[in-house]
N, C-alpha and C. Protein backbone atom coordinates (compact mmCIF):
# COMPACT_ATOMS: atom_id res chain seq x y z
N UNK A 1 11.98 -8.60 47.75
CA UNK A 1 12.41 -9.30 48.95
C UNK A 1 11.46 -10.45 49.22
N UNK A 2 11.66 -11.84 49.75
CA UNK A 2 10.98 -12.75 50.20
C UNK A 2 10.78 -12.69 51.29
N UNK A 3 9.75 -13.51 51.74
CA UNK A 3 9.13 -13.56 53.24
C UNK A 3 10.73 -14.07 54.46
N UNK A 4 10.80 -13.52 55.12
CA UNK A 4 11.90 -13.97 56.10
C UNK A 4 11.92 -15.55 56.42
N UNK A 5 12.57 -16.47 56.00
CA UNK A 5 12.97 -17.90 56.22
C UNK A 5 12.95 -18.29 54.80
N UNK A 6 12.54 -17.38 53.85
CA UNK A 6 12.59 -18.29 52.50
C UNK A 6 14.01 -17.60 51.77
N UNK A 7 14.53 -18.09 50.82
CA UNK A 7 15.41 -17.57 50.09
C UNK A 7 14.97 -17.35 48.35
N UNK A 8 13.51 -17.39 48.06
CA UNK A 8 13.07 -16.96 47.42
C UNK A 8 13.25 -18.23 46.07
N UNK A 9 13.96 -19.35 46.40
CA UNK A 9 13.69 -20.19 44.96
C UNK A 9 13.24 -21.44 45.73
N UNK A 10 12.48 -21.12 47.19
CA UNK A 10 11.79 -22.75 47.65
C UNK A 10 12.82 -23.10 48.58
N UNK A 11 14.09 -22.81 48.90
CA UNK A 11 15.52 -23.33 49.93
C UNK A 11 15.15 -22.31 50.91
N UNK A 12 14.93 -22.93 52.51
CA UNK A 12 14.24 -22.17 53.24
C UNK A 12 15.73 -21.69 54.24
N UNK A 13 15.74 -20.90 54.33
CA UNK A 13 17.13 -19.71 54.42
C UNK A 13 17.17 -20.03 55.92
N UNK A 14 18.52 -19.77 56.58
CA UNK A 14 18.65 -19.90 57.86
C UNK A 14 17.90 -19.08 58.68
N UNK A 15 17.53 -19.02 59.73
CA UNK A 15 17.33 -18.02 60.76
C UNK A 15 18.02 -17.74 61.91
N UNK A 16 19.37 -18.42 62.24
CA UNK A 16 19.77 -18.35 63.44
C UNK A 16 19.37 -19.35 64.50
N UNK A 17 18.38 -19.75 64.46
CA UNK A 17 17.90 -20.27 65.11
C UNK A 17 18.41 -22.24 64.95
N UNK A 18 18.69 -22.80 65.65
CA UNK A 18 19.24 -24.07 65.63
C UNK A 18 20.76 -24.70 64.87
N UNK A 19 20.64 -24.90 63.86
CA UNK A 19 21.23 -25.99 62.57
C UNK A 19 22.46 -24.39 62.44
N UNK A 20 23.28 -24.24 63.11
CA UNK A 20 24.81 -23.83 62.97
C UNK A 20 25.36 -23.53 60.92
N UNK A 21 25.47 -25.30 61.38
CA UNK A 21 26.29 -25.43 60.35
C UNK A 21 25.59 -25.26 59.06
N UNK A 22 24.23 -25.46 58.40
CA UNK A 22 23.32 -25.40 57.51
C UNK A 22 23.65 -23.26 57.30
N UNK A 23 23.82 -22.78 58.33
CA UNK A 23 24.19 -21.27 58.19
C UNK A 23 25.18 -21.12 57.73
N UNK A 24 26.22 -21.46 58.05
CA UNK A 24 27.66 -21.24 57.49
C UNK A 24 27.44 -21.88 56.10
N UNK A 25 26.97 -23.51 55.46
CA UNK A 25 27.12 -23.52 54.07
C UNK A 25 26.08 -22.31 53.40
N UNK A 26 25.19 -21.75 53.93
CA UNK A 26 23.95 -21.05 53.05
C UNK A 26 25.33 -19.63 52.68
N UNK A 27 25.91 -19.10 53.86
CA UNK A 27 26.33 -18.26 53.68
C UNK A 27 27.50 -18.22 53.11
N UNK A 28 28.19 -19.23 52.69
CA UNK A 28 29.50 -19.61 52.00
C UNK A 28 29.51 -19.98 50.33
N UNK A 29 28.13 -19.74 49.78
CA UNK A 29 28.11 -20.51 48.34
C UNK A 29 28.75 -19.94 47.43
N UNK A 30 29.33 -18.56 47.89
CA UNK A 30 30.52 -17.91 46.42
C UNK A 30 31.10 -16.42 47.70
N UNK A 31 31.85 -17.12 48.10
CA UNK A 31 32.20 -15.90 49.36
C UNK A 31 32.97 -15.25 48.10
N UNK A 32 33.03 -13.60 49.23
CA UNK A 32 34.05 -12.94 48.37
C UNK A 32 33.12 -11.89 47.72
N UNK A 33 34.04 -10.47 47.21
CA UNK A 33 33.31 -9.28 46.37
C UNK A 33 32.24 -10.00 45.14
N UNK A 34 31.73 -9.32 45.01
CA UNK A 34 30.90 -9.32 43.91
C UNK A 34 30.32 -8.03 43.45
N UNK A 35 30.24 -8.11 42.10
CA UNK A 35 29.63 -6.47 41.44
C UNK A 35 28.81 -7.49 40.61
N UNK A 36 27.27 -6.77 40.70
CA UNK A 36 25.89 -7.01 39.78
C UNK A 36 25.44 -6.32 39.09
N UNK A 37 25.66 -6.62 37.79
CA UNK A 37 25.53 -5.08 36.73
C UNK A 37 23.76 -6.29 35.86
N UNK A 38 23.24 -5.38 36.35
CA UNK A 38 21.75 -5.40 35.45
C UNK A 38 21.77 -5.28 33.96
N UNK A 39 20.98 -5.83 33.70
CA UNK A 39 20.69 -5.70 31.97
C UNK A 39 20.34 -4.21 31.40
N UNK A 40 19.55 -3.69 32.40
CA UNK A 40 19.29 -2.33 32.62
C UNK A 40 20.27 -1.13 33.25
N UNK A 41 20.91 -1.43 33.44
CA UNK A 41 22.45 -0.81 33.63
C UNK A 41 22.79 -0.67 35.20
N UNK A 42 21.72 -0.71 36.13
CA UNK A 42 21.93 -0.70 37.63
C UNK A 42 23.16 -1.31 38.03
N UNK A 43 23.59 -1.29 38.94
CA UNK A 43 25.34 -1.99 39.67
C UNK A 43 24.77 -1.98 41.02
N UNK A 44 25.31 -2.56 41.63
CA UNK A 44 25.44 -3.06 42.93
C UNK A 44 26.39 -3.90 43.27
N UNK A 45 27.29 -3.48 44.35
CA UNK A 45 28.26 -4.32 45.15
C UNK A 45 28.04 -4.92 46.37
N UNK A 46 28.71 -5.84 46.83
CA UNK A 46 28.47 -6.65 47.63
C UNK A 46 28.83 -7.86 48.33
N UNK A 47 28.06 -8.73 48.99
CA UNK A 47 28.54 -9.89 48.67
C UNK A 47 27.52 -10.83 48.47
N UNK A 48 27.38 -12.16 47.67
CA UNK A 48 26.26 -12.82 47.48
C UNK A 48 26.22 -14.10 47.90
N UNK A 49 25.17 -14.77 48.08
CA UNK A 49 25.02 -15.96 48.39
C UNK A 49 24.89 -16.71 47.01
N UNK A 50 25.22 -16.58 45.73
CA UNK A 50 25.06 -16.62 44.15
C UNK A 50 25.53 -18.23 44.09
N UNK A 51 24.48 -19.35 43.82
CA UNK A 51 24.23 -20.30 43.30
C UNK A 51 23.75 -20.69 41.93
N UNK A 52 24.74 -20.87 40.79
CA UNK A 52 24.40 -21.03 39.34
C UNK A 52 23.21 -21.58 39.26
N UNK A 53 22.97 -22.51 39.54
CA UNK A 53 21.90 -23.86 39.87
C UNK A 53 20.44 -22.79 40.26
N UNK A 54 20.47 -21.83 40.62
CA UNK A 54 19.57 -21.44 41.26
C UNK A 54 18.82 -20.10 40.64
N UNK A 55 17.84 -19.73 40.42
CA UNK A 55 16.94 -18.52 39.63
C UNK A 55 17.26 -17.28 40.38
N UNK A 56 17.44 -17.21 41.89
CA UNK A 56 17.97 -16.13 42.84
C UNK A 56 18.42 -16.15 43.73
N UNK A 57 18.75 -14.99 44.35
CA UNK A 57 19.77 -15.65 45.13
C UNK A 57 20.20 -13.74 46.05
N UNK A 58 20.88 -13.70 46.95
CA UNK A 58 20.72 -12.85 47.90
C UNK A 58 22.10 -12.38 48.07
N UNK A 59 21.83 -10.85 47.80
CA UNK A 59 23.26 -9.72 47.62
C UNK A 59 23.02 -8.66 49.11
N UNK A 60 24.57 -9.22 49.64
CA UNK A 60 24.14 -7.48 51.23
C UNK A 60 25.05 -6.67 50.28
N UNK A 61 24.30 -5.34 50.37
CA UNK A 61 25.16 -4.60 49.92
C UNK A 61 26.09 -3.44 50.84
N UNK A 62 27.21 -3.52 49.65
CA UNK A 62 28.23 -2.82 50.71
C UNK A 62 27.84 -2.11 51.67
N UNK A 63 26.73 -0.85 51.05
CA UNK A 63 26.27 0.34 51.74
C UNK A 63 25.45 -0.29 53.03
N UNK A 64 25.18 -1.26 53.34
CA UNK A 64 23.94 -1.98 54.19
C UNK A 64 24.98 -3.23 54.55
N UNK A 65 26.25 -2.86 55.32
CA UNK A 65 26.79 -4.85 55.47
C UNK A 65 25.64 -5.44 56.58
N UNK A 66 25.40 -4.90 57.39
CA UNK A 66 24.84 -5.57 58.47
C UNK A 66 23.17 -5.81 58.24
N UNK A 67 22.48 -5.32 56.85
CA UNK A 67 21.36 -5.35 56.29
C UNK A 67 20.76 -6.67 56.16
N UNK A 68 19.91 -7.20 55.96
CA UNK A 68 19.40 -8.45 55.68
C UNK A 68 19.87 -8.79 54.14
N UNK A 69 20.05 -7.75 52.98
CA UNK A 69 20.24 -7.95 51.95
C UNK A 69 19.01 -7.81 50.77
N UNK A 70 19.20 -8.16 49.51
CA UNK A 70 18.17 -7.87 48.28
C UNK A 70 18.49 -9.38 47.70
N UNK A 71 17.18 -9.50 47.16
CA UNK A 71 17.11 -10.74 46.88
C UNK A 71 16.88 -9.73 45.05
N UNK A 72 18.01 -10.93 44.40
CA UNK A 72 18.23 -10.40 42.92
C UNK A 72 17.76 -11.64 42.35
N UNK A 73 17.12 -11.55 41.18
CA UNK A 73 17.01 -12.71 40.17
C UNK A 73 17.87 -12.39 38.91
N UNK A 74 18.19 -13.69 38.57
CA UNK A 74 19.41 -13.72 37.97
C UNK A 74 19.23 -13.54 36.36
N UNK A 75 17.90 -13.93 36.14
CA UNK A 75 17.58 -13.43 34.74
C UNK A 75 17.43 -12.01 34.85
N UNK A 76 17.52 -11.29 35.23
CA UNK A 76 17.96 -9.75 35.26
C UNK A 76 19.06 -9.04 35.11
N UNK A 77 19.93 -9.69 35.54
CA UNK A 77 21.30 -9.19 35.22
C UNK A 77 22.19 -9.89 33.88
N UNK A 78 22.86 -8.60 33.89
CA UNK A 78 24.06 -9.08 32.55
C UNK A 78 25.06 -9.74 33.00
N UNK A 79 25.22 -9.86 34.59
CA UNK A 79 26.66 -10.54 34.82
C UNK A 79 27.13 -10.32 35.91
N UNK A 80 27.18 -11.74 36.65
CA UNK A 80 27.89 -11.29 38.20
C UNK A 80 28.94 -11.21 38.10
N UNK A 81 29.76 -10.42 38.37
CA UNK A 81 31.47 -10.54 38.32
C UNK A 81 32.18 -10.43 39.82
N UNK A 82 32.38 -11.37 39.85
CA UNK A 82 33.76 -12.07 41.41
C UNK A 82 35.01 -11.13 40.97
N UNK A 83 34.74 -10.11 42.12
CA UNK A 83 36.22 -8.98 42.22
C UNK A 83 37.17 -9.17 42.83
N UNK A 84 37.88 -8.37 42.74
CA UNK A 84 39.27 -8.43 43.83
C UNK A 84 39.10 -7.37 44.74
N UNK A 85 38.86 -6.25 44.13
CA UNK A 85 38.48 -5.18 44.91
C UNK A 85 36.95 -4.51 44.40
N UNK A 86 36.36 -3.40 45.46
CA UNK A 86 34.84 -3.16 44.51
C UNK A 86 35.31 -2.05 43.82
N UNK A 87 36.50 -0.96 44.51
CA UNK A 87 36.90 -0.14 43.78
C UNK A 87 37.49 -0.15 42.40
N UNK A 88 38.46 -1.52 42.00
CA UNK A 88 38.56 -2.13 41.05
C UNK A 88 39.63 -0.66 40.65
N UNK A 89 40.22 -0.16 39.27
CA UNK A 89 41.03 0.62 38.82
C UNK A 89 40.43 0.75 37.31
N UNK A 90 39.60 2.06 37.44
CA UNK A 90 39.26 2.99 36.29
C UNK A 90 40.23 2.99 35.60
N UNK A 91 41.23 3.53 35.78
CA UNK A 91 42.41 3.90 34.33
C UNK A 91 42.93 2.65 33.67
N UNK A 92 42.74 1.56 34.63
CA UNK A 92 43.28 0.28 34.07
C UNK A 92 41.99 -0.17 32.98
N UNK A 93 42.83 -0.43 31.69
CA UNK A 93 42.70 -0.85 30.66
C UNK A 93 42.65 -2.33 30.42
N UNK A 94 41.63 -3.42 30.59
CA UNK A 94 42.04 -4.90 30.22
C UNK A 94 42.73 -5.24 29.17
N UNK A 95 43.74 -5.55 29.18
CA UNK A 95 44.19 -6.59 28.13
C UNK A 95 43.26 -7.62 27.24
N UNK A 96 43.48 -7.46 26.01
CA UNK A 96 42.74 -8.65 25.17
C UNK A 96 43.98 -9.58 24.17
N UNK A 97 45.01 -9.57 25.03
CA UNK A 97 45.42 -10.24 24.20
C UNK A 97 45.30 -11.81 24.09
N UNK A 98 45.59 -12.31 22.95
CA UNK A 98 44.92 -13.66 22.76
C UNK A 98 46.30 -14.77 23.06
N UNK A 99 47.67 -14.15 23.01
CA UNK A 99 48.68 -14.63 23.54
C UNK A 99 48.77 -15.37 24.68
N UNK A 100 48.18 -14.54 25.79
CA UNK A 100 48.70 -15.03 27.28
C UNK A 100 48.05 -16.55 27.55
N UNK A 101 48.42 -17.20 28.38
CA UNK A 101 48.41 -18.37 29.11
C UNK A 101 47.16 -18.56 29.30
N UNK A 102 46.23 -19.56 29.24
CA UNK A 102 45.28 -20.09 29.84
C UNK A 102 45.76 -21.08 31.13
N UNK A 103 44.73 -21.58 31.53
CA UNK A 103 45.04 -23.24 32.41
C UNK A 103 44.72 -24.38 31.91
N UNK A 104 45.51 -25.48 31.82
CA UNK A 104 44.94 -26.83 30.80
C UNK A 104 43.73 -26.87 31.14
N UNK A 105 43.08 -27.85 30.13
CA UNK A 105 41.33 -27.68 30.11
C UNK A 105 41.26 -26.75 30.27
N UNK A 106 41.01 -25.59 29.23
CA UNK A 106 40.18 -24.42 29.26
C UNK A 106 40.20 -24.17 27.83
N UNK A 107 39.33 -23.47 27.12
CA UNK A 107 39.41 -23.18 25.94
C UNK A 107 39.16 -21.19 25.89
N UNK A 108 39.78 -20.46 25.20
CA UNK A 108 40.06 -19.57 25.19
C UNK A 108 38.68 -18.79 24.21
N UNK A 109 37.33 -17.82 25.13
CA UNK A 109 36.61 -17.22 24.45
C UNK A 109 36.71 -15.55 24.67
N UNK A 110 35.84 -15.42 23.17
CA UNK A 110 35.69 -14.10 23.18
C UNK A 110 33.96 -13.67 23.72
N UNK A 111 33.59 -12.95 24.59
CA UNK A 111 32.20 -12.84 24.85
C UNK A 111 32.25 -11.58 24.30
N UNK A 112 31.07 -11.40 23.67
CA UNK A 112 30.19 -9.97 23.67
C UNK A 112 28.79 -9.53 24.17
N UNK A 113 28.92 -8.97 25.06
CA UNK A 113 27.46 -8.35 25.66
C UNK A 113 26.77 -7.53 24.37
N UNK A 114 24.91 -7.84 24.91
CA UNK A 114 24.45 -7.08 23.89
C UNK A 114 24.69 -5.48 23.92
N UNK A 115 25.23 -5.02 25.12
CA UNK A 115 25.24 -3.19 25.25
C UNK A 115 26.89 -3.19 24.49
N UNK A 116 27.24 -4.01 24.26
CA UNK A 116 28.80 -3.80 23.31
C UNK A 116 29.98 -3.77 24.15
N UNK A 117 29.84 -4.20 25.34
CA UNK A 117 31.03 -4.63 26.52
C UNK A 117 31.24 -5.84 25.66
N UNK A 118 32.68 -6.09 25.12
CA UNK A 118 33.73 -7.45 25.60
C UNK A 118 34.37 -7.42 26.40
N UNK A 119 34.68 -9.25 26.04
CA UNK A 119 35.48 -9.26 27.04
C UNK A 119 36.06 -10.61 27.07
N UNK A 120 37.48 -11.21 27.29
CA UNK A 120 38.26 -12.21 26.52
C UNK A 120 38.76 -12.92 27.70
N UNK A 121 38.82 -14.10 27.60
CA UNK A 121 38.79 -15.31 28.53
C UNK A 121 38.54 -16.38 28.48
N UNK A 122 39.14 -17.30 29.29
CA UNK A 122 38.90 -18.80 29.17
C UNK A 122 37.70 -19.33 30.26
N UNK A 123 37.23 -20.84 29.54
CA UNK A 123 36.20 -21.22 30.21
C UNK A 123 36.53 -22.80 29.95
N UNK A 124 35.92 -23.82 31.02
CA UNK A 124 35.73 -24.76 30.66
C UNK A 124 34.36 -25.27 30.18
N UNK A 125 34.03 -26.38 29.84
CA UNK A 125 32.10 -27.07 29.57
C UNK A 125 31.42 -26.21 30.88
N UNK A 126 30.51 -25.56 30.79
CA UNK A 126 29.68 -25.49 31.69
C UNK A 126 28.43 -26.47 31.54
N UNK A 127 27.55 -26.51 32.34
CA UNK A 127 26.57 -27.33 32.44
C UNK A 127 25.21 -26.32 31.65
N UNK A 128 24.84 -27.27 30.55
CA UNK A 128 23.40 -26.63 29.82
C UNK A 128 22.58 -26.26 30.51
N UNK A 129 21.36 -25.52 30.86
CA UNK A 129 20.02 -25.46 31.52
C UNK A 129 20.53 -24.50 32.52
N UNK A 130 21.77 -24.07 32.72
CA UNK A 130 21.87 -22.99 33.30
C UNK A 130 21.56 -21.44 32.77
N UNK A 131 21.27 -20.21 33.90
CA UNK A 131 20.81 -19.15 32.90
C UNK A 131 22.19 -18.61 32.96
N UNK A 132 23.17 -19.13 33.07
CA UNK A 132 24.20 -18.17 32.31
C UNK A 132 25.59 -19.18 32.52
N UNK A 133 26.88 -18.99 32.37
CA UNK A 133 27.99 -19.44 32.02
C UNK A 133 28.96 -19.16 32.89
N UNK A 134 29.98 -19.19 33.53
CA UNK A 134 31.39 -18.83 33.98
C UNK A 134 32.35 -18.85 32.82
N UNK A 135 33.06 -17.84 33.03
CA UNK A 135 34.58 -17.73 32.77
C UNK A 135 35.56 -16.90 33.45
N UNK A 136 36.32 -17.11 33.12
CA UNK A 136 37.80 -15.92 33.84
C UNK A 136 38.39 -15.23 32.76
N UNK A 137 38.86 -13.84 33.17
CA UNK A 137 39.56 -12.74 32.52
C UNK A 137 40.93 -13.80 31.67
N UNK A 138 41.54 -13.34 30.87
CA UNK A 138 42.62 -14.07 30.30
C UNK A 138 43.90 -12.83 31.59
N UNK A 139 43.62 -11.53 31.09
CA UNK A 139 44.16 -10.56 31.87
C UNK A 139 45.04 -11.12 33.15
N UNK A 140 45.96 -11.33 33.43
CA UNK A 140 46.05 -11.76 35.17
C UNK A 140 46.05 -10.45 36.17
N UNK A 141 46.16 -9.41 35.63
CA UNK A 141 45.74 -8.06 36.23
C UNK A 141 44.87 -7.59 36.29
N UNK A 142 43.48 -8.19 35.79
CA UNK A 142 41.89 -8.12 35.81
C UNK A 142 41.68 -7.87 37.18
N UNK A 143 40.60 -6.91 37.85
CA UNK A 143 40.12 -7.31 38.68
C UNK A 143 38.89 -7.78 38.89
N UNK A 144 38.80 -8.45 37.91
CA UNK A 144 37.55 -9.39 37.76
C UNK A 144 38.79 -10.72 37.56
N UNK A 145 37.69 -12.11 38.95
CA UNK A 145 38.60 -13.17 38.55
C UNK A 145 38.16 -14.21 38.43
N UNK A 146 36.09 -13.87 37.95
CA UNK A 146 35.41 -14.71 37.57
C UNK A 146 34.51 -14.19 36.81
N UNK A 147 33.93 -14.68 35.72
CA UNK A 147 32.46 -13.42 35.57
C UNK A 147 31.20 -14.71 35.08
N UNK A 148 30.12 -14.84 35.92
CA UNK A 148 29.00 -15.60 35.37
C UNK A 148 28.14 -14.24 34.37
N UNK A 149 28.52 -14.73 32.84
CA UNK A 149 27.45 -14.14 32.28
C UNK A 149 26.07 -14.84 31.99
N UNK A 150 25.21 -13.91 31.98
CA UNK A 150 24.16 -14.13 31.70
C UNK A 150 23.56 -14.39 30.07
N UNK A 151 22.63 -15.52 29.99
CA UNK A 151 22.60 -15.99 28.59
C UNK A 151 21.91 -14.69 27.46
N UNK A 152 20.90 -14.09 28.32
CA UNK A 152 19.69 -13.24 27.98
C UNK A 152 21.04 -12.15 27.17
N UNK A 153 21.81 -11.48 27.95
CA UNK A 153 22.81 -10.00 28.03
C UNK A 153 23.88 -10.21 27.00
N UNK A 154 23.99 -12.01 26.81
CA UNK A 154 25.26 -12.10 25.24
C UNK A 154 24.67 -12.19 24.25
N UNK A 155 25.23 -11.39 23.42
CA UNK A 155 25.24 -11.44 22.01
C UNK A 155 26.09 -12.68 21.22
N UNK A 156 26.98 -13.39 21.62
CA UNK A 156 27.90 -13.83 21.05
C UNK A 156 29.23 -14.39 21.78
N UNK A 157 29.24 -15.77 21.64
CA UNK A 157 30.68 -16.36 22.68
C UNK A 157 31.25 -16.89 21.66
N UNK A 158 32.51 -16.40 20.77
CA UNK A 158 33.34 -17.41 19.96
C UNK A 158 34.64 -17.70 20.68
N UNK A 159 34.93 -18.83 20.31
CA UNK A 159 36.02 -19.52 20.76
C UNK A 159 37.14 -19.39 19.89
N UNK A 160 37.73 -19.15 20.66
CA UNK A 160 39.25 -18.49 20.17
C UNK A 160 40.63 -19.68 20.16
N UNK A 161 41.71 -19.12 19.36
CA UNK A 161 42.54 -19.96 18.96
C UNK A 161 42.21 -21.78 19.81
């Protein structure tokens, strides 16, 4: 955890106190579920304040909404994944097929994590010097409907048809 007013990469975090609107963008930078699966296998749900651009960045977790939150660094994890739900559906099986639809500009990859999770989807250029990548499920029944992997946690991104 960082000292209260910092957000732990030097961007000095709201306090409530004055500047409104500087709160609402801090707290808006990837609204929405999120699941944080560690390199080390830990999970955590939530929601994050998760800025690519940025080394860390700040998860409340479900169990704690009204908590101040955990400040995660991002070279630690294998992969933030933007949910639909946190419960998500165990019996559901992703699709890998290489058939379905992308969106123009996108090119269609295959990722492999080093613990042996794939997982098949399109991406556009991301920007170099980042510690990890975006893409989306190919699946449209995924409930994953973004996933930033992490560079450290892949084994391998080939690009498909």
């Amino acid at each position: 955890m960082t000292p209260a007013g910092e957000t732990g990469d030097g961007a000095p975090e709201p306090t409530g106190r004055g500047d409104q609107s500087r709160r609402a963008l801090w707290a808006s930078r990837s609204p929405g579920k999120v699941v944080a699966r560690f390199a080390a296998g830990q999970v955590l749900k939530g929601y994050a304040d998760f800025d690519p651009d940025r080394p860390r960045f700040r998860l409340v977790s479900i169990d704690d909404p009204k908590g101040k939150g955990i400040e995660i660094r991002v070279k630690d994890l294998k992969a933030l994944f933007f949910v639909r739900s946190f419960a998500g559906n165990p019996a559901y099986s992703e699709s890998k097929d290489l058939y379905q639809s992308r969106p123009p500009g996108t090119r269609k990859v295959h990722v492999e994590f080093v613990d042996g999770e794939e997982l098949v989807g399109h991406m556009t250029q991301d920007p170099f010097g980042r510690a990890g990548f975006f893409f989306s499920p190919l699946d449209p029944q995924s409930n994953n409907v973004r996933v930033f992997a992490v560079h450290g946690s892949v084994s391998r991104v080939k690009r498909l048809l």
